[in-house]
PDB file of N, CA and C in Angstrom:
ATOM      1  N   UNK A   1       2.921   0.368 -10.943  1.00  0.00           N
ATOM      2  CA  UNK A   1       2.742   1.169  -9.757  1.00  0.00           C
ATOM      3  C   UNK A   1       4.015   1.081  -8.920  1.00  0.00           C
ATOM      4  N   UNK A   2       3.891   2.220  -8.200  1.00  0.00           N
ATOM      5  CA  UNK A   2       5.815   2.041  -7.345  1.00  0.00           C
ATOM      6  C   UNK A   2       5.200   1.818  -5.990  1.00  0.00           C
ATOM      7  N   UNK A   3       5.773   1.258  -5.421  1.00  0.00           N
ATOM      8  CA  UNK A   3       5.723   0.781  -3.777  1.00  0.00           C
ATOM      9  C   UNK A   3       7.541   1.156  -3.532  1.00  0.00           C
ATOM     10  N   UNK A   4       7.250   1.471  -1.968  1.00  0.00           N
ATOM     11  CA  UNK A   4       8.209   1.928  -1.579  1.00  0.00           C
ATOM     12  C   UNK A   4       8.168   0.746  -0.071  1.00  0.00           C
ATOM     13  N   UNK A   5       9.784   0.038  -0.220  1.00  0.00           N
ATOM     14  CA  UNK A   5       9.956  -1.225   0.743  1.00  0.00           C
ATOM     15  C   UNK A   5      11.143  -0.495   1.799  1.00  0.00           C
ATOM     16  N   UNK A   6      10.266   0.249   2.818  1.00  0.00           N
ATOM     17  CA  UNK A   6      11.340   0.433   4.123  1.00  0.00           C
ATOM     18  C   UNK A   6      11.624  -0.735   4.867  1.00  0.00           C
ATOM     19  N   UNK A   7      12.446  -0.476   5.241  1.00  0.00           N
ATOM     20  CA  UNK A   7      13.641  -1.478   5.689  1.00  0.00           C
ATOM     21  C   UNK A   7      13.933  -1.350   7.604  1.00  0.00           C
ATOM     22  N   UNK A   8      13.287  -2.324   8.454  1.00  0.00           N
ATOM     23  CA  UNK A   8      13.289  -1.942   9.538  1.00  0.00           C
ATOM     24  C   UNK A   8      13.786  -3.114  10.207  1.00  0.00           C
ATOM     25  N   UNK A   9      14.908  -2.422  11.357  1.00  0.00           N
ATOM     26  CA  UNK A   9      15.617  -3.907  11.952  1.00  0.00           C
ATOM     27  C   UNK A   9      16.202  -2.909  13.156  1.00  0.00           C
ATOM     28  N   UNK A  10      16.319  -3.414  14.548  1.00  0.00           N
ATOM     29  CA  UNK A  10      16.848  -3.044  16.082  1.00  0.00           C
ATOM     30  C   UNK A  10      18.561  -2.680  15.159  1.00  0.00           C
ATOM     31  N   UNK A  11      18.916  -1.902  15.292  1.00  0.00           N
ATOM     32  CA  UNK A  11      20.286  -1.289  14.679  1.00  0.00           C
ATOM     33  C   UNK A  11      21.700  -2.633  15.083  1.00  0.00           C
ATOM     34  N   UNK A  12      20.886  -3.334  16.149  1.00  0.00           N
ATOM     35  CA  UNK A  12      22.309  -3.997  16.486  1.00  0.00           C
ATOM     36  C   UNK A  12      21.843  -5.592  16.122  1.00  0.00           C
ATOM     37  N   UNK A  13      21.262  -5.432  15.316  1.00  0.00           N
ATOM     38  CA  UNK A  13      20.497  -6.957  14.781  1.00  0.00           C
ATOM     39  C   UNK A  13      21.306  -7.760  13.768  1.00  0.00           C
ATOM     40  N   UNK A  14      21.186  -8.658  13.349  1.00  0.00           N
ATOM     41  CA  UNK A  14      21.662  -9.093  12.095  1.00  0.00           C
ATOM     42  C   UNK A  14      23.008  -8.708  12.060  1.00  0.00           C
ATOM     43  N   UNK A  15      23.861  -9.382  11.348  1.00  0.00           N
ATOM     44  CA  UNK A  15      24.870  -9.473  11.113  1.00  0.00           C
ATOM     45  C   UNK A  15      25.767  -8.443  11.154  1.00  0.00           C
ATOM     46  N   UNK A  16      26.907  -8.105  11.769  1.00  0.00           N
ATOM     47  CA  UNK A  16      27.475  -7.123  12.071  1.00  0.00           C
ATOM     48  C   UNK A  16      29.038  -6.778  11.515  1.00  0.00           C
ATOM     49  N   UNK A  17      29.241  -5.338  10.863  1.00  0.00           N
ATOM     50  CA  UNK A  17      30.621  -5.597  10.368  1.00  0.00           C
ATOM     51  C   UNK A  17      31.228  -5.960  10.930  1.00  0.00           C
ATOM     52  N   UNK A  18      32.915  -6.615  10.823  1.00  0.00           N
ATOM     53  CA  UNK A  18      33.618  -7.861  11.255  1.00  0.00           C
ATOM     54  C   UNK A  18      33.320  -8.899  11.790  1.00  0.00           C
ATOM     55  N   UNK A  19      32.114  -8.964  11.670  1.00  0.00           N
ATOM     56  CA  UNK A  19      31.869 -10.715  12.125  1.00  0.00           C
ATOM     57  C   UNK A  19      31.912 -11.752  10.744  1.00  0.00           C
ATOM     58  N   UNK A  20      31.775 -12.715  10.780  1.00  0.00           N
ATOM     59  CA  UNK A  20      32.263 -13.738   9.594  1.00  0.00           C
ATOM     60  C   UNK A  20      30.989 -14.015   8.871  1.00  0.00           C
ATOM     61  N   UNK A  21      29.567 -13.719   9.245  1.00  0.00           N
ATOM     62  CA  UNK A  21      28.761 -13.144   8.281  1.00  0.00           C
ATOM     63  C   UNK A  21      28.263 -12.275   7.482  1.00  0.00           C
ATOM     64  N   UNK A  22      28.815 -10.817   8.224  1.00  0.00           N
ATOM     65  CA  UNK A  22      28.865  -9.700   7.736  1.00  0.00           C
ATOM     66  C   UNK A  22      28.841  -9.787   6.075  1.00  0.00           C
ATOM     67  N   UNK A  23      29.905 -10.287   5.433  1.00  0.00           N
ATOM     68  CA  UNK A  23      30.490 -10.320   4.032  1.00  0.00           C
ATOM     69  C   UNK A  23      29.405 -11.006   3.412  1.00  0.00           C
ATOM     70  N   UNK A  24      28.894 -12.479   3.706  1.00  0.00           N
ATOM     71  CA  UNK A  24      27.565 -12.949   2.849  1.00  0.00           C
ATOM     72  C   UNK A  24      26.459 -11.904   2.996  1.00  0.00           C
ATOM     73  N   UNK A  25      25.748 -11.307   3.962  1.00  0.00           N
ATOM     74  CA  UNK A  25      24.864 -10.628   4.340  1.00  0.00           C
ATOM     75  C   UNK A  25      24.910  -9.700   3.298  1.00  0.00           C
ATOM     76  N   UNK A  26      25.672  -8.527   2.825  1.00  0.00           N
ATOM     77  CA  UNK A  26      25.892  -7.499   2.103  1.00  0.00           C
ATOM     78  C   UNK A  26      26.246  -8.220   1.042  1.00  0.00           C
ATOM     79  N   UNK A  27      26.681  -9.661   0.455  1.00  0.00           N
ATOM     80  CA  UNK A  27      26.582  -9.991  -0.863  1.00  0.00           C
ATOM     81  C   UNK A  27      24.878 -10.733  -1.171  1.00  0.00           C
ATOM     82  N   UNK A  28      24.525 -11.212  -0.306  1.00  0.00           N
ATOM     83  CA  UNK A  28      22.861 -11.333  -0.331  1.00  0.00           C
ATOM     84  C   UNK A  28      22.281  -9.962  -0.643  1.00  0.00           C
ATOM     85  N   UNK A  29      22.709  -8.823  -0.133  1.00  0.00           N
ATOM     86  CA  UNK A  29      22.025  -7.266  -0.533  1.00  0.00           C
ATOM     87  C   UNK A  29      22.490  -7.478  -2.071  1.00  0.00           C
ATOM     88  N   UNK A  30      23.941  -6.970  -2.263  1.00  0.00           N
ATOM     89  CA  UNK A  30      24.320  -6.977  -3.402  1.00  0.00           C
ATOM     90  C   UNK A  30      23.725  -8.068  -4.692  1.00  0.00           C
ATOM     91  N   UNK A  31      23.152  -9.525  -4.135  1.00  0.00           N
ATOM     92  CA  UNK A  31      22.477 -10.235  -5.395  1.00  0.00           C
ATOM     93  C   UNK A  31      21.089  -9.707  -5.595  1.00  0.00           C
ATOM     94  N   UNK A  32      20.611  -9.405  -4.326  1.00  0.00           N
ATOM     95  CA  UNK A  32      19.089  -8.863  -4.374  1.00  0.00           C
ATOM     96  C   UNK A  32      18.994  -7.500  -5.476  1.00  0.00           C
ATOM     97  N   UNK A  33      19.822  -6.853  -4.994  1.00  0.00           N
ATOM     98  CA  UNK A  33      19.634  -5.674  -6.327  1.00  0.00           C
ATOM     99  C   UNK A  33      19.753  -5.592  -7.495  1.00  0.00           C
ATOM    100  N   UNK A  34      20.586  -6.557  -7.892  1.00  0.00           N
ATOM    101  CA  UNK A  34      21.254  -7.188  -9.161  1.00  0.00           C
ATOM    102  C   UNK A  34      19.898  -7.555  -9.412  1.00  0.00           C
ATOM    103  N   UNK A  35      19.454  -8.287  -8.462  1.00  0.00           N
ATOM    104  CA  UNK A  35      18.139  -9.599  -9.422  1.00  0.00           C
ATOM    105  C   UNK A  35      16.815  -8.067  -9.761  1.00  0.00           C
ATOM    106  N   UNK A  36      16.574  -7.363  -8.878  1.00  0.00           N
ATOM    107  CA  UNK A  36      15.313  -6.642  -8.944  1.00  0.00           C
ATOM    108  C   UNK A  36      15.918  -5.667  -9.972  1.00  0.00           C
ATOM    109  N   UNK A  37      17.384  -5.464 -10.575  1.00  0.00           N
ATOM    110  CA  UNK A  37      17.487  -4.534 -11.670  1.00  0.00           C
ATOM    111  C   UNK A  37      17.480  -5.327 -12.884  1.00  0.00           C
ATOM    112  N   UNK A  38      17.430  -6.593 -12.976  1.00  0.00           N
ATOM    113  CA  UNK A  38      17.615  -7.677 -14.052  1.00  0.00           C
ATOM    114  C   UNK A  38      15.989  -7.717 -14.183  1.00  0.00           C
ATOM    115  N   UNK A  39      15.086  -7.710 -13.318  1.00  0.00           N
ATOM    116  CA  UNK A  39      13.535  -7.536 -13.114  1.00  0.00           C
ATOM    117  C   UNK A  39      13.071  -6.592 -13.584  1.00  0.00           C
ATOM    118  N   UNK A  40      14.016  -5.363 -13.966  1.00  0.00           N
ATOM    119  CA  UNK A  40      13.386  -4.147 -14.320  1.00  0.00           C
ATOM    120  C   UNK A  40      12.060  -3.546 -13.239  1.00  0.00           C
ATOM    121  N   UNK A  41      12.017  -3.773 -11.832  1.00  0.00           N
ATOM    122  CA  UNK A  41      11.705  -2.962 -11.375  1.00  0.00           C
ATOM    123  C   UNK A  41      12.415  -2.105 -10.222  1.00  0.00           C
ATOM    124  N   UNK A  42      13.442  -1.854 -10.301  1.00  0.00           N
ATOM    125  CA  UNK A  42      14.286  -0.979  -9.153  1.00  0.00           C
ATOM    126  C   UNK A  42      14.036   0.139  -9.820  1.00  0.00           C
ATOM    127  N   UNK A  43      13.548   1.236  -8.590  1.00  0.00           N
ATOM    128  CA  UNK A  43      13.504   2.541  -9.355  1.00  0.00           C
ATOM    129  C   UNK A  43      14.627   2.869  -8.363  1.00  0.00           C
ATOM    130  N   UNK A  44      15.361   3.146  -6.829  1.00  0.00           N
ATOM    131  CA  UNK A  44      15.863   3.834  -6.360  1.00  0.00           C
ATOM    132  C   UNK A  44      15.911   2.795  -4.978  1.00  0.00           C
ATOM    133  N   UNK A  45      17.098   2.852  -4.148  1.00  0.00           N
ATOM    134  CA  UNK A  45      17.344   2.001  -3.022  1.00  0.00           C
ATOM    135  C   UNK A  45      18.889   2.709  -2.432  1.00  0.00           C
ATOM    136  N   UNK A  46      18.781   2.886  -0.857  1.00  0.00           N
ATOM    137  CA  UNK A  46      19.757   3.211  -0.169  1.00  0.00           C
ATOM    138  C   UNK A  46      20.021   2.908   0.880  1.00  0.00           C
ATOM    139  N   UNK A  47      20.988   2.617   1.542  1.00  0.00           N
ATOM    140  CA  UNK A  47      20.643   2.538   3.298  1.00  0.00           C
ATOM    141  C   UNK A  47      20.908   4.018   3.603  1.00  0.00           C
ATOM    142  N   UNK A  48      20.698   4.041   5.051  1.00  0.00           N
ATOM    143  CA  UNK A  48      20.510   5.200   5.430  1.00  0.00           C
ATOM    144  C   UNK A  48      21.723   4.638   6.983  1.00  0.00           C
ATOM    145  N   UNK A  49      22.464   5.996   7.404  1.00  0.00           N
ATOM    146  CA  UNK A  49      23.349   6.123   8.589  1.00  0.00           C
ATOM    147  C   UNK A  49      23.083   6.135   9.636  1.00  0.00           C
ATOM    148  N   UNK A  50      23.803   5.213  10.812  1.00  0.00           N
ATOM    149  CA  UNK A  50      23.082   5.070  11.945  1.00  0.00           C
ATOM    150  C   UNK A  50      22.054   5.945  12.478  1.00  0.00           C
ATOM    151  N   UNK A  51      21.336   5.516  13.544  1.00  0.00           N
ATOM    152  CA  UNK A  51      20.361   6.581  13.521  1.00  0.00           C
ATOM    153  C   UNK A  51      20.864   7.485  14.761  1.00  0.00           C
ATOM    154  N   UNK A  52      22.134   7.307  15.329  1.00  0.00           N
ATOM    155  CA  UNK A  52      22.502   8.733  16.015  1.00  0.00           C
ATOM    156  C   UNK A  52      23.037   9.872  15.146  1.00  0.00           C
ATOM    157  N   UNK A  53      22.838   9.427  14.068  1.00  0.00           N
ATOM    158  CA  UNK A  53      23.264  10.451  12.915  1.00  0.00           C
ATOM    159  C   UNK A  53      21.448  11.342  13.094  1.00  0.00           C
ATOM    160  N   UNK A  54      20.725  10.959  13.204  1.00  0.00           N
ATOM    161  CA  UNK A  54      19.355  11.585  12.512  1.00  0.00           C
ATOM    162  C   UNK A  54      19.141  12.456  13.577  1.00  0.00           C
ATOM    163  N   UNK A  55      17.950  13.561  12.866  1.00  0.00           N
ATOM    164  CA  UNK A  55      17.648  14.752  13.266  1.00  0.00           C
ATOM    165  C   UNK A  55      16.178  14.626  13.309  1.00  0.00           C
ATOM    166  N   UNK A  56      15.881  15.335  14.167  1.00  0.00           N
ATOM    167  CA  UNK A  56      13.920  15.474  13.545  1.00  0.00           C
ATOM    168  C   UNK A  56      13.073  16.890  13.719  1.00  0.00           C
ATOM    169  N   UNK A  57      12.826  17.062  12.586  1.00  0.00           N
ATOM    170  CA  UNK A  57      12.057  18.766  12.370  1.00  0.00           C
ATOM    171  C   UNK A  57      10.516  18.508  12.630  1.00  0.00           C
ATOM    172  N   UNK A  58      10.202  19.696  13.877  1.00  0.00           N
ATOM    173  CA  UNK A  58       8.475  19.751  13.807  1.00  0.00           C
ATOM    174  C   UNK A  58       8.425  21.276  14.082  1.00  0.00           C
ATOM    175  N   UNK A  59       7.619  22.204  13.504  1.00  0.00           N
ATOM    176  CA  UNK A  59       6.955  23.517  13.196  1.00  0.00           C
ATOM    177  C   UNK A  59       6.136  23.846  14.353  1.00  0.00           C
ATOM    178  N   UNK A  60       5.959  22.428  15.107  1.00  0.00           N
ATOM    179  CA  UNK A  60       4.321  22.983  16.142  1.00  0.00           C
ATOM    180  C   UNK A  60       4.554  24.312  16.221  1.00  0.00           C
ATOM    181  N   UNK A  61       3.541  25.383  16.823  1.00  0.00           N
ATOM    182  CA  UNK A  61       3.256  26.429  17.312  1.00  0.00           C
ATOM    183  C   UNK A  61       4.498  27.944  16.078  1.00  0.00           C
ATOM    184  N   UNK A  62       4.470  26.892  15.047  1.00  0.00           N
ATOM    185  CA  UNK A  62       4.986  27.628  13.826  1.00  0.00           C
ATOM    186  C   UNK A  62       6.480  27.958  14.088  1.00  0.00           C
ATOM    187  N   UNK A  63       7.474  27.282  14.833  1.00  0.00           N
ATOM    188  CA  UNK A  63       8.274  27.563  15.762  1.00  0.00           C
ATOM    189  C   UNK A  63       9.216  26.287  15.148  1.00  0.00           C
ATOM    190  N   UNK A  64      10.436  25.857  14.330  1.00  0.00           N
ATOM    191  CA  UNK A  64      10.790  24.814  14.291  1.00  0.00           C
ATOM    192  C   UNK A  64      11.507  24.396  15.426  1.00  0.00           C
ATOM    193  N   UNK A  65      11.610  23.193  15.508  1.00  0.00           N
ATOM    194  CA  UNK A  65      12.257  22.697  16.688  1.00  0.00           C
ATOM    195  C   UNK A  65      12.558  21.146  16.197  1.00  0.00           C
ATOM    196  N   UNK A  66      13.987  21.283  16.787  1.00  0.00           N
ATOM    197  CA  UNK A  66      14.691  20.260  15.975  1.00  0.00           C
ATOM    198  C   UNK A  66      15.284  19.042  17.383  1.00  0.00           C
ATOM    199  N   UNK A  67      15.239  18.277  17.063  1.00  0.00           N
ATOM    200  CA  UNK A  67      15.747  16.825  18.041  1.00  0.00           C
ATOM    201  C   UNK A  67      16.503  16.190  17.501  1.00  0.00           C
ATOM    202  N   UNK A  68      17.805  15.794  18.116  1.00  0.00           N
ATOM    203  CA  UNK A  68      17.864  14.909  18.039  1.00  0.00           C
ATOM    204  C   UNK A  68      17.614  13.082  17.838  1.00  0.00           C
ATOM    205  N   UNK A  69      18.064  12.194  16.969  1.00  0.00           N
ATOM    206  CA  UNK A  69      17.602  11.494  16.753  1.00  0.00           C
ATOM    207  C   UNK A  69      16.399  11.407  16.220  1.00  0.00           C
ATOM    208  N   UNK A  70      15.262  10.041  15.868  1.00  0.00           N
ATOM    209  CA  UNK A  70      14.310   9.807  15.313  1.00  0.00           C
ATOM    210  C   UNK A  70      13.630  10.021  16.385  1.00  0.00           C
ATOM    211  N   UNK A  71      12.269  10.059  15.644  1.00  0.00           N
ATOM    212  CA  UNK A  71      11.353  10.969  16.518  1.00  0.00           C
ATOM    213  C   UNK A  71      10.596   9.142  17.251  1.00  0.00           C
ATOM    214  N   UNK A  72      10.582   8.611  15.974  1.00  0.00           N
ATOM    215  CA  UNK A  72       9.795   6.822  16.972  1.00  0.00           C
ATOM    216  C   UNK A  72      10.334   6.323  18.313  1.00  0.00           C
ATOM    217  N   UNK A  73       9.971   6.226  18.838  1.00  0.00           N
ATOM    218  CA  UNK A  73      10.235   5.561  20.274  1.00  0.00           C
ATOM    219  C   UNK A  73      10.012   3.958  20.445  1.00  0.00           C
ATOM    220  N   UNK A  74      11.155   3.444  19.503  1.00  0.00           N
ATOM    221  CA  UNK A  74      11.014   1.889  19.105  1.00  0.00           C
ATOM    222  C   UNK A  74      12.532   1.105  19.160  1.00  0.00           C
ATOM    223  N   UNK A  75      12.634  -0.055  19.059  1.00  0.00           N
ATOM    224  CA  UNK A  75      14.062  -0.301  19.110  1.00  0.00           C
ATOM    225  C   UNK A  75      14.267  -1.119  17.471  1.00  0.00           C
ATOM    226  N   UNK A  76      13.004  -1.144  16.640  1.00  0.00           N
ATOM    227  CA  UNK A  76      13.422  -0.966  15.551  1.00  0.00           C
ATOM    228  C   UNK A  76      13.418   0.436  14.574  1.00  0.00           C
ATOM    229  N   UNK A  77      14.436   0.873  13.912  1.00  0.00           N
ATOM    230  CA  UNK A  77      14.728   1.812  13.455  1.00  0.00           C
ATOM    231  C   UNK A  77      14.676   1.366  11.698  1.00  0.00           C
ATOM    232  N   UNK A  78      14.670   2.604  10.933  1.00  0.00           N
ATOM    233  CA  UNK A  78      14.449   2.429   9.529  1.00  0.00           C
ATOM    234  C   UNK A  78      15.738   3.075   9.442  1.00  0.00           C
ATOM    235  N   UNK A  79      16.176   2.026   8.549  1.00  0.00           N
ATOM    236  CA  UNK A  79      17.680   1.585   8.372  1.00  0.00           C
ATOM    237  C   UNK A  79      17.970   1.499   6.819  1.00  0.00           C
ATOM    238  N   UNK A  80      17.152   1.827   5.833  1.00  0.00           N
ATOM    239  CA  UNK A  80      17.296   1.971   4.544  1.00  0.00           C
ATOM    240  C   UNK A  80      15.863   1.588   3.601  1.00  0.00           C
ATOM    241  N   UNK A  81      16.001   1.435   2.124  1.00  0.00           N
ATOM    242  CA  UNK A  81      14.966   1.616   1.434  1.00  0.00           C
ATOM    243  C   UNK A  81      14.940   0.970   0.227  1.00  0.00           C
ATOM    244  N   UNK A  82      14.203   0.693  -0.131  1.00  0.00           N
ATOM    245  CA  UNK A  82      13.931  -0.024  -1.694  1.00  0.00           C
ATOM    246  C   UNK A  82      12.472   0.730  -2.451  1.00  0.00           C
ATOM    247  N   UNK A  83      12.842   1.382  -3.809  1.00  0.00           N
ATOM    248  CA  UNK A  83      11.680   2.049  -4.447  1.00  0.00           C
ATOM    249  C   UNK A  83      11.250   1.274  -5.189  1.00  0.00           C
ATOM    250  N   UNK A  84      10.471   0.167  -5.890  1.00  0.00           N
ATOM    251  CA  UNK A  84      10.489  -0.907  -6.754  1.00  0.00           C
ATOM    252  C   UNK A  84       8.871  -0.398  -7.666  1.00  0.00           C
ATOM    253  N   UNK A  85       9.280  -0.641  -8.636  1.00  0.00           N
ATOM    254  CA  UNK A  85       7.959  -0.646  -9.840  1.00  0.00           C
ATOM    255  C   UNK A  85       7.412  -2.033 -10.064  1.00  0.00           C
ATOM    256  N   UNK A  86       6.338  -1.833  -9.538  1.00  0.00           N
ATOM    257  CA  UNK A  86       5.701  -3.674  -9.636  1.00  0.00           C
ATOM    258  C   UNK A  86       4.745  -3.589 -10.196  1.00  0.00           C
ATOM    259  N   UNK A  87       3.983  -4.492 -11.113  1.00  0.00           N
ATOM    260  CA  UNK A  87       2.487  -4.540 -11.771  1.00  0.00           C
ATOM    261  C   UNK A  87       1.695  -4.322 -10.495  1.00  0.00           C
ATOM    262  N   UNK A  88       1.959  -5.539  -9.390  1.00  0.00           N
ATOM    263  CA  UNK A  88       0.641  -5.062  -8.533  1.00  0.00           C
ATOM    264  C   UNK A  88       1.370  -5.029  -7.130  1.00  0.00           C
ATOM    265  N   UNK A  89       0.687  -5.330  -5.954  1.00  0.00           N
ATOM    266  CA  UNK A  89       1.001  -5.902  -4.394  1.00  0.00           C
ATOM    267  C   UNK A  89       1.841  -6.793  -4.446  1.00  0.00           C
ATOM    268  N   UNK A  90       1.001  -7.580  -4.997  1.00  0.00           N
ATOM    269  CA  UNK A  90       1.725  -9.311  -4.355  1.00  0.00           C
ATOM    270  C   UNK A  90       3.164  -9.506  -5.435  1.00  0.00           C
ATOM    271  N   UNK A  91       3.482  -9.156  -6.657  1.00  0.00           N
ATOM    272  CA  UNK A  91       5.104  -8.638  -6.815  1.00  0.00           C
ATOM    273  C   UNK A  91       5.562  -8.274  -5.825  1.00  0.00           C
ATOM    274  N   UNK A  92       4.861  -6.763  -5.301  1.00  0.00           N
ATOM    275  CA  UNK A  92       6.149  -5.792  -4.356  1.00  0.00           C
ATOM    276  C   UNK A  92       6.576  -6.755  -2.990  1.00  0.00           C
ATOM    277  N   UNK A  93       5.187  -7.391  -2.409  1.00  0.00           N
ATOM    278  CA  UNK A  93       5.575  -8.420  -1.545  1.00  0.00           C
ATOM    279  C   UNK A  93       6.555  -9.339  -1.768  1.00  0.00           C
ATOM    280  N   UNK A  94       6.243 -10.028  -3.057  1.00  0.00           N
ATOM    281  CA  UNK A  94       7.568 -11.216  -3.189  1.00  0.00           C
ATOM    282  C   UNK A  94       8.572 -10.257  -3.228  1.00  0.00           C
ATOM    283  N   UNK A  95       8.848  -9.331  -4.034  1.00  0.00           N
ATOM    284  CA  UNK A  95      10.421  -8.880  -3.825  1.00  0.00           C
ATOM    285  C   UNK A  95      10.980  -8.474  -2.209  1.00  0.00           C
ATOM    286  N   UNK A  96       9.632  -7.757  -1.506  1.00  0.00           N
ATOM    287  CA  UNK A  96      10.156  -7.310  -0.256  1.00  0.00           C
ATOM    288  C   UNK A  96      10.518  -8.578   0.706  1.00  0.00           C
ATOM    289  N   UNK A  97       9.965  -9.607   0.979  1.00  0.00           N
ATOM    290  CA  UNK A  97      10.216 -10.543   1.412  1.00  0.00           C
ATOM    291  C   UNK A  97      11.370 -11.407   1.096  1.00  0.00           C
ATOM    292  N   UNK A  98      12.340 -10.909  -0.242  1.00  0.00           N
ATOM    293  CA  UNK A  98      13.963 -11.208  -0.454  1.00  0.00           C
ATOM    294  C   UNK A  98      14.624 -10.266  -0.273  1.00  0.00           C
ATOM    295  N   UNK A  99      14.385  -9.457   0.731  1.00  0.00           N
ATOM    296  CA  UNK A  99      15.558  -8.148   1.050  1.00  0.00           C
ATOM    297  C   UNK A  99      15.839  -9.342   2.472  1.00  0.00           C
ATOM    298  N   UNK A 100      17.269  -9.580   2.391  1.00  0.00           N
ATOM    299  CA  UNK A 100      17.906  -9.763   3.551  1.00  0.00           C
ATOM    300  C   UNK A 100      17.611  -9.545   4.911  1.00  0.00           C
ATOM    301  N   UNK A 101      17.235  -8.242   5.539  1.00  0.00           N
ATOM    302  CA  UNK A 101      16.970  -7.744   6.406  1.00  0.00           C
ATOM    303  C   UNK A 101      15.618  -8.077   7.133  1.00  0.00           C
ATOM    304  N   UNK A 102      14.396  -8.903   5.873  1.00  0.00           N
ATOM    305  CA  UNK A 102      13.633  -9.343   6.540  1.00  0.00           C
ATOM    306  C   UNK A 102      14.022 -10.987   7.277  1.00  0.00           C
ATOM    307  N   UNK A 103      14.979 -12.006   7.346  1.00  0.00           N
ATOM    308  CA  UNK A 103      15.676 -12.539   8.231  1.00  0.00           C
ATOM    309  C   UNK A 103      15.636 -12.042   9.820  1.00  0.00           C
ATOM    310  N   UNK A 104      15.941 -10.653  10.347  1.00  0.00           N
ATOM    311  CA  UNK A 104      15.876 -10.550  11.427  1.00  0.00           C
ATOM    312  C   UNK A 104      15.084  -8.996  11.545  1.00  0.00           C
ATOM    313  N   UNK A 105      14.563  -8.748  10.659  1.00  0.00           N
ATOM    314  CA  UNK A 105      13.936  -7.493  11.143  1.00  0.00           C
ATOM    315  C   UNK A 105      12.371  -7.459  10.129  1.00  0.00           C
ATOM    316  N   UNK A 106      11.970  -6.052   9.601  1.00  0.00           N
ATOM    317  CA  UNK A 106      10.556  -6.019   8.876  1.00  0.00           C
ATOM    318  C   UNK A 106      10.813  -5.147   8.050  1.00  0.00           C
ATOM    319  N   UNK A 107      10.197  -5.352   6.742  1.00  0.00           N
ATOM    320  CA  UNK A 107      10.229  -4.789   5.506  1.00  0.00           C
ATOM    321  C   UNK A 107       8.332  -4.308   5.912  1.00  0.00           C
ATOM    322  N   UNK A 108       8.258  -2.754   5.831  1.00  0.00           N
ATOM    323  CA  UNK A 108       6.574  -2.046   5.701  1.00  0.00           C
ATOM    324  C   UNK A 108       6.664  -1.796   3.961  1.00  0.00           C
ATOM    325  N   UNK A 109       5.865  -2.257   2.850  1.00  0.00           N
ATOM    326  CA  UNK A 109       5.836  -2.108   1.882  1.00  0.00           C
ATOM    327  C   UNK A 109       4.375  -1.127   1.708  1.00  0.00           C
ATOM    328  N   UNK A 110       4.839  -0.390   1.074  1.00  0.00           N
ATOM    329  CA  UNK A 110       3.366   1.108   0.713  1.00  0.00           C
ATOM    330  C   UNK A 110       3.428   1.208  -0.687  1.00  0.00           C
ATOM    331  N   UNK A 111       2.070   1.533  -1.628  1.00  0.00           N
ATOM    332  CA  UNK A 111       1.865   2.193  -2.651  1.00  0.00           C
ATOM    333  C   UNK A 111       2.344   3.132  -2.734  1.00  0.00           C
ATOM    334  N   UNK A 112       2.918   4.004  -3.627  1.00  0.00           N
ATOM    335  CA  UNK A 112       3.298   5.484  -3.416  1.00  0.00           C
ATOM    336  C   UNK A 112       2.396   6.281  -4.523  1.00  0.00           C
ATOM    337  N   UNK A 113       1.788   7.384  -3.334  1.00  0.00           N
ATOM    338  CA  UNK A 113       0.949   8.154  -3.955  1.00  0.00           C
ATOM    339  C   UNK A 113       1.830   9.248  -4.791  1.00  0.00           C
ATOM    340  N   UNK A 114       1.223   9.348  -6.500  1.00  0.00           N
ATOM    341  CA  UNK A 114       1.502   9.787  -7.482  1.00  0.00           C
ATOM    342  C   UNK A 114       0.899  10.942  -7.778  1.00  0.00           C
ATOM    343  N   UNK A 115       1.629  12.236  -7.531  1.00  0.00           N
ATOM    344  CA  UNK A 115       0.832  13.662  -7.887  1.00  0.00           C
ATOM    345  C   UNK A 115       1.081  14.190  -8.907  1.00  0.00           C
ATOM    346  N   UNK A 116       0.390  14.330 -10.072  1.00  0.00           N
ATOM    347  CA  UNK A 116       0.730  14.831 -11.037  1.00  0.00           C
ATOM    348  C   UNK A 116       0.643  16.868 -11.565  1.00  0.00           C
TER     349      UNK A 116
END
């Protein structure tokens, strides 16, 4: 079954480029993916660009209308992703619980519904 591990952390959290952790932090990413593709369950994983980069589309009144930024009103933001193929839950949990990012932020892990 695939679970999908979003990746949620305050944008200015955790380790920051040029600081002197920065470099372990992103080689902790970099072993984590290594290990979950050596696991054979990585289906797909990305980060995603600050979030003053993002946009948000809603149709109400059949009318699109577009915003700026994310539409959540939170100071944690979803900041990237992990698609993982696990036998059950408690796999997708252990793997989500070695993404780096849960250190200072939250990994939401979901089943992903399959339409054939």
């Amino acid at each position: 079954m695939q679970y999908m591990c979003l990746i949620y952390a305050a944008e200015m959290s955790g380790p920051q480029p040029g600081s002197p952790e920065f470099g372990a932090y992103i080689q902790a990413y970099n072993d984590f993916t290594t290990r979950i593709k050596a696991d054979a369950v990585f289906v797909a994983g990305d980060a995603l660009q600050r979030v003053v980069t993002a946009s948000t589309v809603t149709t109400a009144n059949g009318t699109p209308e577009i915003m700026d930024g994310p539409f959540a009103e939170t100071k944690e933001q979803l900041g990237g992703y992990y698609l993982l193929d696990c036998e059950n839950l408690d796999d997708a949990l252990k793997y989500a619980a070695m993404i780096p990012t849960a250190k200072h932020g939250r990994i939401e892990v979901r089943p992903v519904m399959v339409f054939d």
